[in-house]
ModelCIF file with pLDDT and N, C-alpha, C, O atoms, coordinates in Angstrom:
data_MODEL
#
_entry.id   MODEL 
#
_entity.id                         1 
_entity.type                       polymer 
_entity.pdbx_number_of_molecules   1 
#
_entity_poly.entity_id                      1 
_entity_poly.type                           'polypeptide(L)' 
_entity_poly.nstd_linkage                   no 
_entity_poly.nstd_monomer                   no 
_entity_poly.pdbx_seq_one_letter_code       
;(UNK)(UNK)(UNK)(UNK)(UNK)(UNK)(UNK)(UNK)(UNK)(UNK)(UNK)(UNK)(UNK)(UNK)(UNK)(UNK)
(UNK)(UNK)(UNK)(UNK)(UNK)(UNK)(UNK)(UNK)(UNK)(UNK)(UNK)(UNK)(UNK)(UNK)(UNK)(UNK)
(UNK)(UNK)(UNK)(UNK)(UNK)(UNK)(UNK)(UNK)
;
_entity_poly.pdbx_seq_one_letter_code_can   XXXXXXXXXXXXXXXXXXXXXXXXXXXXXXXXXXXXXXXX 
_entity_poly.pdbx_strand_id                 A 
#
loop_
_entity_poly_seq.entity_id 
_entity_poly_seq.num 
_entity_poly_seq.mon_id 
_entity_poly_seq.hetero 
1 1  UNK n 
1 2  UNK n 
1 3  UNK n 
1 4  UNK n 
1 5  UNK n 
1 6  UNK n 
1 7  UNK n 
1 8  UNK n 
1 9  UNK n 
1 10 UNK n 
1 11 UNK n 
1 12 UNK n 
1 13 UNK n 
1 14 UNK n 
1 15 UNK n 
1 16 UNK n 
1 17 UNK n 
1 18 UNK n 
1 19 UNK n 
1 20 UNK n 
1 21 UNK n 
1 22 UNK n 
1 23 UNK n 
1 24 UNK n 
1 25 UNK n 
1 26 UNK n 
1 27 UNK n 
1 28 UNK n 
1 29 UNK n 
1 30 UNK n 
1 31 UNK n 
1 32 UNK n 
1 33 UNK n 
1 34 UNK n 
1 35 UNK n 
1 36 UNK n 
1 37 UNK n 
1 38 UNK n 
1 39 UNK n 
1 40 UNK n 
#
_struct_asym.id          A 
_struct_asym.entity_id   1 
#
loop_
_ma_qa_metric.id 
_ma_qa_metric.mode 
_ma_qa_metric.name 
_ma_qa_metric.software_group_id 
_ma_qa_metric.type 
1 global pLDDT . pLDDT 
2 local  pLDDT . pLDDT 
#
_ma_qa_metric_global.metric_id      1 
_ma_qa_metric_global.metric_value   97.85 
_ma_qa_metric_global.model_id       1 
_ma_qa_metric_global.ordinal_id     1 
#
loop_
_ma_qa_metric_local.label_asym_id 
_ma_qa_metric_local.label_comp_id 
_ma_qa_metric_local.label_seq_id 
_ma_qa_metric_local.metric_id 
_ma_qa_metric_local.metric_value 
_ma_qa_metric_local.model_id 
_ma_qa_metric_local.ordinal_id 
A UNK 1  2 97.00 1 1  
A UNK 2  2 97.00 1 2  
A UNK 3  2 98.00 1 3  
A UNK 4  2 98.00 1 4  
A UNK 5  2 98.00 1 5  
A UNK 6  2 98.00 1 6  
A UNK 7  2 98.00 1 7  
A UNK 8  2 98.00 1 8  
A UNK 9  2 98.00 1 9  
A UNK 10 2 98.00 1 10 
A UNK 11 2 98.00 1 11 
A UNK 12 2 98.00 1 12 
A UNK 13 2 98.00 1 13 
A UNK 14 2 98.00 1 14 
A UNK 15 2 98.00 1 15 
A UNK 16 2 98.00 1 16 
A UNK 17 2 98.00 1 17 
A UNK 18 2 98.00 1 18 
A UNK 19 2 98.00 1 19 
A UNK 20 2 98.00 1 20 
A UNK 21 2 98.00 1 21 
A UNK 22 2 98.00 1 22 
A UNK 23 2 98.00 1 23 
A UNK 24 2 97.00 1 24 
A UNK 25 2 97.00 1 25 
A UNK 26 2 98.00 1 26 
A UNK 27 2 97.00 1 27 
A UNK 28 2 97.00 1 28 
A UNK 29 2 98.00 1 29 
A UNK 30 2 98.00 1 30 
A UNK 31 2 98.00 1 31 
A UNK 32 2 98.00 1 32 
A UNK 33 2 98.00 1 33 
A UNK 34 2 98.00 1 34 
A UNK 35 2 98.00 1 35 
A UNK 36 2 98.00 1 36 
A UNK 37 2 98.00 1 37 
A UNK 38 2 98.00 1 38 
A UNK 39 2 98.00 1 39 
A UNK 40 2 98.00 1 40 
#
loop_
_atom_site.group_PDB 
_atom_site.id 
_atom_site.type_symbol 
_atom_site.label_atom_id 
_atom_site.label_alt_id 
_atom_site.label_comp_id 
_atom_site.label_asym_id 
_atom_site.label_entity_id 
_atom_site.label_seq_id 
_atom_site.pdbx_PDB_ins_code 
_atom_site.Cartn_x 
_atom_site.Cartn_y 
_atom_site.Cartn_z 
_atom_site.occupancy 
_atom_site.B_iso_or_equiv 
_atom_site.pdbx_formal_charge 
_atom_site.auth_seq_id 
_atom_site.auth_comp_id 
_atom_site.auth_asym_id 
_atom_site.auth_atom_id 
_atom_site.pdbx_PDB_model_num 
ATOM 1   N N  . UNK A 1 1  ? 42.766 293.401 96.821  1.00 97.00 ? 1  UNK A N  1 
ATOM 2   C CA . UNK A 1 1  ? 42.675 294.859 96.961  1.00 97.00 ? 1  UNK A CA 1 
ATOM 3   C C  . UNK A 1 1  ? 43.930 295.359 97.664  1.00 97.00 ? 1  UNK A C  1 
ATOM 4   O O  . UNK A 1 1  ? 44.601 294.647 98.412  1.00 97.00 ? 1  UNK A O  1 
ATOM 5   N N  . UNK A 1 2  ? 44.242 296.801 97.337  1.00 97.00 ? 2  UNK A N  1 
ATOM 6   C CA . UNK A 1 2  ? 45.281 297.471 98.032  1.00 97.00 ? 2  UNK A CA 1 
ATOM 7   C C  . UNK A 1 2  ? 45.598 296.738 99.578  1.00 97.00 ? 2  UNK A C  1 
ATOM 8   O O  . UNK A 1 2  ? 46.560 296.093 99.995  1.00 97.00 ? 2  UNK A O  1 
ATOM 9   N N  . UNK A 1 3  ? 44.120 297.230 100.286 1.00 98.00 ? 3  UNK A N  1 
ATOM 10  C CA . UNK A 1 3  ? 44.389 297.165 101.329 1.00 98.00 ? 3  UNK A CA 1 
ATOM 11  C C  . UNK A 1 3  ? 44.499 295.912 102.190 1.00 98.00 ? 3  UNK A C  1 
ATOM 12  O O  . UNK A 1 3  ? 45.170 295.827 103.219 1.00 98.00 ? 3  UNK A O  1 
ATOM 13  N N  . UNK A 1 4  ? 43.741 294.929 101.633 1.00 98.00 ? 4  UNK A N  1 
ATOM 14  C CA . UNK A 1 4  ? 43.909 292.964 101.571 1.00 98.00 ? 4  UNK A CA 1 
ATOM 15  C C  . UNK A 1 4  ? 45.203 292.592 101.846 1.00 98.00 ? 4  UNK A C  1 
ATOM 16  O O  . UNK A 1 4  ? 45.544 292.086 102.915 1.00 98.00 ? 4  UNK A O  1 
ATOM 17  N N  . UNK A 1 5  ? 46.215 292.910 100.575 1.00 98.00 ? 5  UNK A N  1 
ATOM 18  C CA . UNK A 1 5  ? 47.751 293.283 100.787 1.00 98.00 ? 5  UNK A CA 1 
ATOM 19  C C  . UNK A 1 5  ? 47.999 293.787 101.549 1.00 98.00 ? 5  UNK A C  1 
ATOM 20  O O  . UNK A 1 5  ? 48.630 293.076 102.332 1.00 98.00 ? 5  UNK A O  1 
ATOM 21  N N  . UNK A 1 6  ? 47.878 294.759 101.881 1.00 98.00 ? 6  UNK A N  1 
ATOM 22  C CA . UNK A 1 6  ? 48.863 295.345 102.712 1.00 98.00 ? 6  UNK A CA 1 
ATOM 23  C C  . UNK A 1 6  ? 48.554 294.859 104.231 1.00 98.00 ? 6  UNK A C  1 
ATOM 24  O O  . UNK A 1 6  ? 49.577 294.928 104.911 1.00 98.00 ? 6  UNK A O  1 
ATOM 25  N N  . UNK A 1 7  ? 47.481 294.411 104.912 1.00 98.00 ? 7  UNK A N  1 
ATOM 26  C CA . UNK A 1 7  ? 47.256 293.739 105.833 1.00 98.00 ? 7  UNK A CA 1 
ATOM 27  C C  . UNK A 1 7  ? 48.358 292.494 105.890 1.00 98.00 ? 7  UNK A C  1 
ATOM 28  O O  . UNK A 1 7  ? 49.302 292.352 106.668 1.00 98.00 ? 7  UNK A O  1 
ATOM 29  N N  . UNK A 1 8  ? 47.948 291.704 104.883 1.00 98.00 ? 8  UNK A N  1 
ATOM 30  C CA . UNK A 1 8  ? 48.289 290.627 104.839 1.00 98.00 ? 8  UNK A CA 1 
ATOM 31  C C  . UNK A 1 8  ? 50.179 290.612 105.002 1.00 98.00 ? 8  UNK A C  1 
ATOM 32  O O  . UNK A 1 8  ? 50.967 290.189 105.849 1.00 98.00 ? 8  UNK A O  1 
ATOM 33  N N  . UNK A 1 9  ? 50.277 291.210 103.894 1.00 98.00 ? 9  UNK A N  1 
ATOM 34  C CA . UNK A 1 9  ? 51.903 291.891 103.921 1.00 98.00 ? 9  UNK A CA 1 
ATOM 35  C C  . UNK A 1 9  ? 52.576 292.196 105.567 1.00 98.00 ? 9  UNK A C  1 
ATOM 36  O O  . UNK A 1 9  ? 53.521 291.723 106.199 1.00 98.00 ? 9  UNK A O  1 
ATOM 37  N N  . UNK A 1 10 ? 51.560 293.209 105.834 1.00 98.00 ? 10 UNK A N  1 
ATOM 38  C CA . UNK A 1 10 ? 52.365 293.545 107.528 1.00 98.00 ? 10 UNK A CA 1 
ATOM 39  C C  . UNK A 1 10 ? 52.679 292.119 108.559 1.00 98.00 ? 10 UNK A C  1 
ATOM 40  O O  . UNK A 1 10 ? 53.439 292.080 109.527 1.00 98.00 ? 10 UNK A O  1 
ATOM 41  N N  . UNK A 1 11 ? 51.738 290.879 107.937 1.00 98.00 ? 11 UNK A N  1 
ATOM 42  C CA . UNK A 1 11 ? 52.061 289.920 109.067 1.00 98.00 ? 11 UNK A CA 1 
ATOM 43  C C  . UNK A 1 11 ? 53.042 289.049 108.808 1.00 98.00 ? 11 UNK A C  1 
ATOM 44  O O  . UNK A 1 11 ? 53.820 288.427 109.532 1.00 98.00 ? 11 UNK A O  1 
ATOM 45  N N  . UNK A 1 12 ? 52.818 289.128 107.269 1.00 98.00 ? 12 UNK A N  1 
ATOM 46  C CA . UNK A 1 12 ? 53.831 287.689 106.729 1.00 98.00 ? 12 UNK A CA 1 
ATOM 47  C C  . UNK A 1 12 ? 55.914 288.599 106.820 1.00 98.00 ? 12 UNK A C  1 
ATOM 48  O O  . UNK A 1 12 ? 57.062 288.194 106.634 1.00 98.00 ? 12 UNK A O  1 
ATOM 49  N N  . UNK A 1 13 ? 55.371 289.655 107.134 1.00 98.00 ? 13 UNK A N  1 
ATOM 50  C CA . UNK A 1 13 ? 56.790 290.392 106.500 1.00 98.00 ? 13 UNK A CA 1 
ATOM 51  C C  . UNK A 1 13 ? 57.967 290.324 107.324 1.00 98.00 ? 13 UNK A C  1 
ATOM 52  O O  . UNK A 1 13 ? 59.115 290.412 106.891 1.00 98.00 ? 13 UNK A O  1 
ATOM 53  N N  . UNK A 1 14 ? 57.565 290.126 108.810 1.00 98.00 ? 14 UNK A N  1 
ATOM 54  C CA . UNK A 1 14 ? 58.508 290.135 109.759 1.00 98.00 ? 14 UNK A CA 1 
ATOM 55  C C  . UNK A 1 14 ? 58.826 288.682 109.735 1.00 98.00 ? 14 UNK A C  1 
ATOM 56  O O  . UNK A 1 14 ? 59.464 288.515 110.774 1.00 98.00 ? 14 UNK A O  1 
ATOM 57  N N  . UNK A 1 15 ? 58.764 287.909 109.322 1.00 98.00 ? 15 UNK A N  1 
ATOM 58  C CA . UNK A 1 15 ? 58.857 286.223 108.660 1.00 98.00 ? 15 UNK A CA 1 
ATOM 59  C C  . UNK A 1 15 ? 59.359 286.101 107.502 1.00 98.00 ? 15 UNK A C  1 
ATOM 60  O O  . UNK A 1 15 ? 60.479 285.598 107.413 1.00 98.00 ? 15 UNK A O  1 
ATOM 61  N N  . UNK A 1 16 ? 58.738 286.483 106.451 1.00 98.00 ? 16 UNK A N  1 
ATOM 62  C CA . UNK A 1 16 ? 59.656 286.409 105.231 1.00 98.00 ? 16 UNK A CA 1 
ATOM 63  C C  . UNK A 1 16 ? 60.801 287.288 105.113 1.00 98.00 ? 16 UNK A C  1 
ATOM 64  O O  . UNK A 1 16 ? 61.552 287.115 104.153 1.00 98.00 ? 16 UNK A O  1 
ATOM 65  N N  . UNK A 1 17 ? 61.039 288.186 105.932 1.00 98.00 ? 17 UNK A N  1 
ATOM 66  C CA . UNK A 1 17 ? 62.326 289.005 105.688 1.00 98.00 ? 17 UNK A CA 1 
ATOM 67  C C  . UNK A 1 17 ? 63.838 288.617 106.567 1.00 98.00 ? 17 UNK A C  1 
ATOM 68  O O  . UNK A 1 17 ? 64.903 289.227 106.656 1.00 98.00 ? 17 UNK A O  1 
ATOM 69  N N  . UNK A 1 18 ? 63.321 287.226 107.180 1.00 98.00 ? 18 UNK A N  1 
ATOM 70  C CA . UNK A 1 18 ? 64.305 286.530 107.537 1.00 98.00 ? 18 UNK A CA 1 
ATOM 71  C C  . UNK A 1 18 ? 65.153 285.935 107.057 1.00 98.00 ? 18 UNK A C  1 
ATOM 72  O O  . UNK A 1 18 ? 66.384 285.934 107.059 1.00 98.00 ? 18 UNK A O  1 
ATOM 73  N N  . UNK A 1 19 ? 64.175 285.282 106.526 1.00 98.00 ? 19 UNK A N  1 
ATOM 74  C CA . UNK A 1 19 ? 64.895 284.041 105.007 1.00 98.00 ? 19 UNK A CA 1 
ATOM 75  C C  . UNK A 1 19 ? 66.055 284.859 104.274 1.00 98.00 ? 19 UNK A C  1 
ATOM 76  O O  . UNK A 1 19 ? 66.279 286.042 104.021 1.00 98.00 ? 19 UNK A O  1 
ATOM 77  N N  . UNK A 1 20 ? 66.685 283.616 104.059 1.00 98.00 ? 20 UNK A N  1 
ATOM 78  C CA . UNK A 1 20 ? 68.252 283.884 102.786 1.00 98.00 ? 20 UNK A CA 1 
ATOM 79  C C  . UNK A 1 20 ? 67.713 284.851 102.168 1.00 98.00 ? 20 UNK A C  1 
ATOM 80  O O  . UNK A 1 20 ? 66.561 285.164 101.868 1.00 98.00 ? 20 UNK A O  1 
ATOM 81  N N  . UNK A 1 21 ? 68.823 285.315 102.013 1.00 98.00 ? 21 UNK A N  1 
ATOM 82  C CA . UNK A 1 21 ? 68.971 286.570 100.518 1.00 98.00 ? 21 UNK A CA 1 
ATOM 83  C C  . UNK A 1 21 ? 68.002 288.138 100.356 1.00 98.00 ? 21 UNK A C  1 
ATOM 84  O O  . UNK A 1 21 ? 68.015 289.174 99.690  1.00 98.00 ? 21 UNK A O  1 
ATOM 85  N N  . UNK A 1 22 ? 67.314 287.566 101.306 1.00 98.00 ? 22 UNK A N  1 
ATOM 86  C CA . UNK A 1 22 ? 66.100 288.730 101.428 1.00 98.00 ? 22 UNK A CA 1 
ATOM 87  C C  . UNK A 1 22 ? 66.782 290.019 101.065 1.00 98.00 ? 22 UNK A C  1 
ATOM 88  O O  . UNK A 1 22 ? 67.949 290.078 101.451 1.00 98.00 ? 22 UNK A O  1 
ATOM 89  N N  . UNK A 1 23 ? 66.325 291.066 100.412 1.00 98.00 ? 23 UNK A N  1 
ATOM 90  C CA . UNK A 1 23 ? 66.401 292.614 100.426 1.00 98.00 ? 23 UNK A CA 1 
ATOM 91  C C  . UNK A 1 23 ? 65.315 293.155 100.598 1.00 98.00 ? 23 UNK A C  1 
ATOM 92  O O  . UNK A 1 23 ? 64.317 292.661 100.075 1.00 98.00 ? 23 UNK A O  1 
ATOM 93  N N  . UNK A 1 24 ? 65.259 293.914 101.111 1.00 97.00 ? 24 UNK A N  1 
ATOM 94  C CA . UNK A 1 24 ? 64.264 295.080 101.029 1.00 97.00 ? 24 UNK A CA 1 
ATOM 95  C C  . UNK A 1 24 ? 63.693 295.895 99.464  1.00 97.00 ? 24 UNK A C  1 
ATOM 96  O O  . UNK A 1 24 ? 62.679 296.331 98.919  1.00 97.00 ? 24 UNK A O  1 
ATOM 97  N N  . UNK A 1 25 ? 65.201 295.704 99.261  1.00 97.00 ? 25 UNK A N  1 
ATOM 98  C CA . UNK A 1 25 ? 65.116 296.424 97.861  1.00 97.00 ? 25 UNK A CA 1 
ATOM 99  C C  . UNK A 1 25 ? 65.342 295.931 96.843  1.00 97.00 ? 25 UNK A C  1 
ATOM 100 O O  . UNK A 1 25 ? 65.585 296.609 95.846  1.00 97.00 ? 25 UNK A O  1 
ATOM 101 N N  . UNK A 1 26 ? 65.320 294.639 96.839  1.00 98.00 ? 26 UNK A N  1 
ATOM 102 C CA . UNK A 1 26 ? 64.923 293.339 95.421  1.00 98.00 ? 26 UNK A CA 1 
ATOM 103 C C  . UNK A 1 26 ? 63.824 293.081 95.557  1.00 98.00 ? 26 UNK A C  1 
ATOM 104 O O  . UNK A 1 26 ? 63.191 292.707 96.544  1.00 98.00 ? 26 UNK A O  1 
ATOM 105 N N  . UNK A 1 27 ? 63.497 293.311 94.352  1.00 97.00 ? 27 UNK A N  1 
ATOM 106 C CA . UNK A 1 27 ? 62.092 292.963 93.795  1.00 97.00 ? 27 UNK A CA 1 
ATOM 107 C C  . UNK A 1 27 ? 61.668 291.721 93.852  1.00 97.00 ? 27 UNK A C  1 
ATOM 108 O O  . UNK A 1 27 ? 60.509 291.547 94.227  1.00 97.00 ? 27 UNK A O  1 
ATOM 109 N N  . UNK A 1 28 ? 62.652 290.338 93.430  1.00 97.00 ? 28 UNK A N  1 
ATOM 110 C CA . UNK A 1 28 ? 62.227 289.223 93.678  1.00 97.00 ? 28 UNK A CA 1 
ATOM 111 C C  . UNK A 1 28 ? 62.105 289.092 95.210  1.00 97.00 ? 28 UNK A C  1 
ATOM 112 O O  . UNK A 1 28 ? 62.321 287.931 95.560  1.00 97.00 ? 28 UNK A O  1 
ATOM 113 N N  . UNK A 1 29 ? 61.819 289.943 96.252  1.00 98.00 ? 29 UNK A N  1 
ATOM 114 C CA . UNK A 1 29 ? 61.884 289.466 97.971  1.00 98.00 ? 29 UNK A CA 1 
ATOM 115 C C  . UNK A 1 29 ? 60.458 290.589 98.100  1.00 98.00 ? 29 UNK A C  1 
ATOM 116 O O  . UNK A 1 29 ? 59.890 290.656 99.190  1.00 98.00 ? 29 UNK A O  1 
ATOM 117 N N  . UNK A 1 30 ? 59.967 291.412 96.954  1.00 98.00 ? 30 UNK A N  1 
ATOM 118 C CA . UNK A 1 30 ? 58.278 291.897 97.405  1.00 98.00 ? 30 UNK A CA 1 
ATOM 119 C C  . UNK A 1 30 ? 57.265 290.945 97.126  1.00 98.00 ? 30 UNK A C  1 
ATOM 120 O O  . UNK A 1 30 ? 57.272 290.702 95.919  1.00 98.00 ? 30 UNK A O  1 
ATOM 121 N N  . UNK A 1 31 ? 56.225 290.178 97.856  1.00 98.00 ? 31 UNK A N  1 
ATOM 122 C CA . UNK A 1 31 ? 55.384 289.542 97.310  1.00 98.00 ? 31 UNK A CA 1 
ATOM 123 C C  . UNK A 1 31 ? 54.389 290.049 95.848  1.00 98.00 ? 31 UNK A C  1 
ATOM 124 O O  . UNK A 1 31 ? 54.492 291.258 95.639  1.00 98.00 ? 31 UNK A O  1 
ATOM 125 N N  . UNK A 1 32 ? 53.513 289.332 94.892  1.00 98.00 ? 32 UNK A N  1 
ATOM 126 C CA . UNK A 1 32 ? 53.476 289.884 94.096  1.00 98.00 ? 32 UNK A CA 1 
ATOM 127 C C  . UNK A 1 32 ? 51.961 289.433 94.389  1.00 98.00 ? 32 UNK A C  1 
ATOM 128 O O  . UNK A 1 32 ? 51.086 289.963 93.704  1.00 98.00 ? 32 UNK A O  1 
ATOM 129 N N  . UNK A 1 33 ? 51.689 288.728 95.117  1.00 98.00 ? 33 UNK A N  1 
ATOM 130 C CA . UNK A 1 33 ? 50.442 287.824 95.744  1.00 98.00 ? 33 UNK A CA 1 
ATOM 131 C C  . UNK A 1 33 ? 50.049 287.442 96.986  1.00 98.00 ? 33 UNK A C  1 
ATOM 132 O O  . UNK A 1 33 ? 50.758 286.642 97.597  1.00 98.00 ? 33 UNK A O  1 
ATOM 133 N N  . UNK A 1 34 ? 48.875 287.939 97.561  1.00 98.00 ? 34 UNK A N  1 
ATOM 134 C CA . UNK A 1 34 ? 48.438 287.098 98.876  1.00 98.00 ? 34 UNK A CA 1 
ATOM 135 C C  . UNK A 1 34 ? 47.352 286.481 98.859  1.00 98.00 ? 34 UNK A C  1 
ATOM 136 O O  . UNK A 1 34 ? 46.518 287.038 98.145  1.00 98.00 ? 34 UNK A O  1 
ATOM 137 N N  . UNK A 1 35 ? 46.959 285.424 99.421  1.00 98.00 ? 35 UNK A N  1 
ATOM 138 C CA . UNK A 1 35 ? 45.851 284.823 99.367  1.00 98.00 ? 35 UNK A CA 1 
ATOM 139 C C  . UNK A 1 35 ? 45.443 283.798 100.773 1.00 98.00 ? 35 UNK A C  1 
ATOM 140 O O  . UNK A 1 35 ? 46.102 282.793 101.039 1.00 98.00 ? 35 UNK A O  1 
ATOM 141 N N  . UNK A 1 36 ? 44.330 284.223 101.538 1.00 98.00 ? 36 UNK A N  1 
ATOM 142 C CA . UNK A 1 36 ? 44.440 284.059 102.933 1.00 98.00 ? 36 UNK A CA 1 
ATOM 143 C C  . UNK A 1 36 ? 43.058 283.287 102.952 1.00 98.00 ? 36 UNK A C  1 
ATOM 144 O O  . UNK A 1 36 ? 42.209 283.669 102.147 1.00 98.00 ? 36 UNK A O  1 
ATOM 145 N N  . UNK A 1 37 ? 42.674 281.944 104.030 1.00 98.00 ? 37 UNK A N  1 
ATOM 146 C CA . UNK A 1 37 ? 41.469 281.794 104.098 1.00 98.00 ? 37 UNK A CA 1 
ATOM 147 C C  . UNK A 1 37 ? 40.481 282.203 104.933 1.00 98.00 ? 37 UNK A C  1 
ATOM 148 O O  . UNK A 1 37 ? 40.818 282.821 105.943 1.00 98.00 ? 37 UNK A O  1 
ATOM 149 N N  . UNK A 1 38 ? 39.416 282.005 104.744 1.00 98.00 ? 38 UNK A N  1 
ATOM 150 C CA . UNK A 1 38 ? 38.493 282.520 106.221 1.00 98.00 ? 38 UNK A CA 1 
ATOM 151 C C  . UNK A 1 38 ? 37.485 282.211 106.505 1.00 98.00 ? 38 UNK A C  1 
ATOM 152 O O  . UNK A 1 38 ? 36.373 282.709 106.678 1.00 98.00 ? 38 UNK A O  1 
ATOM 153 N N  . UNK A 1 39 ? 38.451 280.356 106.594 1.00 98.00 ? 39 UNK A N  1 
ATOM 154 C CA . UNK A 1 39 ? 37.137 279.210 107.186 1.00 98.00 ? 39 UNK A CA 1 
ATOM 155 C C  . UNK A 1 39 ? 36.132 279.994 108.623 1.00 98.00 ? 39 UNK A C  1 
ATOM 156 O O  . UNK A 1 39 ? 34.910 279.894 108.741 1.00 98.00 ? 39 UNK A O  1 
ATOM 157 N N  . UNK A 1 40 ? 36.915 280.621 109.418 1.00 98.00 ? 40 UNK A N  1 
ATOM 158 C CA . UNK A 1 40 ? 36.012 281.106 110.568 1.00 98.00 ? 40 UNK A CA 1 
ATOM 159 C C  . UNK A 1 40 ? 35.211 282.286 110.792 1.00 98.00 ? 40 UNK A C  1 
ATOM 160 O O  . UNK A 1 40 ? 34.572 282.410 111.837 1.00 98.00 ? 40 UNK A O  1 
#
């Protein structure tokens, strides 16, 4: 869902926007997928 993403997005983003090559504004550097577990 929208909002699944976008949770998920806000945590991983300050991490993945470190890495090589990253843009903001390349498309290959927006996730296109999240998928989180919730053994607890």
């Amino acid at each position: 869902s929208a909002r699944y993403n976008e949770v998920l997005d806000s945590f991983a983003r300050p991490y993945y926007s470190r890495l090589p090559t990253y843009s903001s504004t390349d498309p290959a550097c927006t996730p296109s997928s999240f998928l989180m577990t919730t053994w607890q």
